[in-house]
Protein backbone atom coordinates (compact mmCIF):
# COMPACT_ATOMS: atom_id res chain seq x y z
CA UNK A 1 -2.46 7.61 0.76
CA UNK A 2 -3.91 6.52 -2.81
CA UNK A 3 -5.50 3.30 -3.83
CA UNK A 4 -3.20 0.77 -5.12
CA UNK A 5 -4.75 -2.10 -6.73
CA UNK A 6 -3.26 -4.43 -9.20
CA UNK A 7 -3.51 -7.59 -11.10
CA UNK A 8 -1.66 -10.36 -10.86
CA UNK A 9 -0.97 -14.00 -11.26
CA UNK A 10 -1.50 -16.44 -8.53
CA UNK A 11 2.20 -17.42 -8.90
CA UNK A 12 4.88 -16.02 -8.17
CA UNK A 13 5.73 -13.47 -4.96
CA UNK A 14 2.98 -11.34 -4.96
CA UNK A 15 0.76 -13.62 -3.15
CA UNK A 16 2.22 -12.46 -0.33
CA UNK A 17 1.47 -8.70 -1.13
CA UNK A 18 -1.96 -9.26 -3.23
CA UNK A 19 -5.00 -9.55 -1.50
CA UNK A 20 -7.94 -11.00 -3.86
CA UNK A 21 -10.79 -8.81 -4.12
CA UNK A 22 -8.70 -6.62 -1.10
CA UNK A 23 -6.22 -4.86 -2.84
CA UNK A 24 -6.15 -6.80 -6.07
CA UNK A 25 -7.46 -9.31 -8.96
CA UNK A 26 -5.70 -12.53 -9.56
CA UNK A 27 -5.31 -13.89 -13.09
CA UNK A 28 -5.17 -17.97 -13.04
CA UNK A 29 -3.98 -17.96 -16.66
CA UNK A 30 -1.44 -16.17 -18.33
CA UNK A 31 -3.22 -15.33 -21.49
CA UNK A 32 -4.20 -12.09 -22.51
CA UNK A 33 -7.94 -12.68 -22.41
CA UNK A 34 -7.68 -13.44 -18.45
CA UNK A 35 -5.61 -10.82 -17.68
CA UNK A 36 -7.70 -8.72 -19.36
CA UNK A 37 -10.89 -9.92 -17.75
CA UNK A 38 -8.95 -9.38 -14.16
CA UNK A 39 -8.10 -5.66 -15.08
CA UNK A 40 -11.52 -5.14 -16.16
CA UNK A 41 -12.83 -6.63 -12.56
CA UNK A 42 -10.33 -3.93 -11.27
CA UNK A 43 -11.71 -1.24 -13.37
CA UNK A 44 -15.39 -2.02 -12.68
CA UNK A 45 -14.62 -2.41 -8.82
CA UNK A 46 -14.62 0.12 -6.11
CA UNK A 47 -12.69 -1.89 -3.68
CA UNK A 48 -12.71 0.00 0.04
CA UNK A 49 -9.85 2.20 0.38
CA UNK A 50 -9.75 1.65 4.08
CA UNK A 51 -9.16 -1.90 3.84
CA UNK A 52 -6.42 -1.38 1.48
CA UNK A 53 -4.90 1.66 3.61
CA UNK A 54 -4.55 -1.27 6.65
CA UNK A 55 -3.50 -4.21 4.85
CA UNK A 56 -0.73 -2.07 3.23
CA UNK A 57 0.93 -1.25 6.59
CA UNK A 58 1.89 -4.65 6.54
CA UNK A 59 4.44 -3.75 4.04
CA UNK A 60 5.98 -0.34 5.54
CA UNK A 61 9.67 -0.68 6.05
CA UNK A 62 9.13 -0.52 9.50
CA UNK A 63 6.74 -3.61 9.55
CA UNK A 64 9.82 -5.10 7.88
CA UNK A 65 12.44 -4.11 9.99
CA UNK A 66 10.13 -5.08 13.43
CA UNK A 67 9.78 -8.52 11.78
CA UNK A 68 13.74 -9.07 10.81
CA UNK A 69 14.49 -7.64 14.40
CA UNK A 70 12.11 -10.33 15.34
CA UNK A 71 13.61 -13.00 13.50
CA UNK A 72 17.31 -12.17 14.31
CA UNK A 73 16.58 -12.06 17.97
CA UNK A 74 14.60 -15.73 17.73
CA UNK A 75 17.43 -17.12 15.63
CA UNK A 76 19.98 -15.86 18.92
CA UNK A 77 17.80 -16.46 21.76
């Protein structure tokens, strides 16, 4: 599996999926000198691909299918 970083806002629905300094840079502002000073963090950053690897099995389809299963049966029980 490769190493997937990004950059992103701290708004918005990838908070859920970035990681800060995990698998990811945050931006605070959405002008293009911050974003480009969080994709330059990204480029001069050898963030662990390990870490990344785990965290990122949080998101298989599986992990989301164990957790609706989860939910459905918690909503019925």
């Amino acid at each position: 599996m490769g190493q997937a970083v990004c950059s992103a806002s701290r708004r918005g629905y990838h908070l859920d999926t970035v990681s800060d300094g995990l698998n990811g840079r945050f931006f605070d502002n959405l002008d293009p000198d911050s974003i480009a000073d969080a994709m330059s963090g990204l480029l001069g950053d050898a963030l662990p691909p390990e870490p990344i690897r785990v965290y990122s099995e949080n998101y298989t389809e599986q992990a989301f299918i164990d957790r609706f299963r989860t939910a459905v049966d918690d909503c019925l029980s």
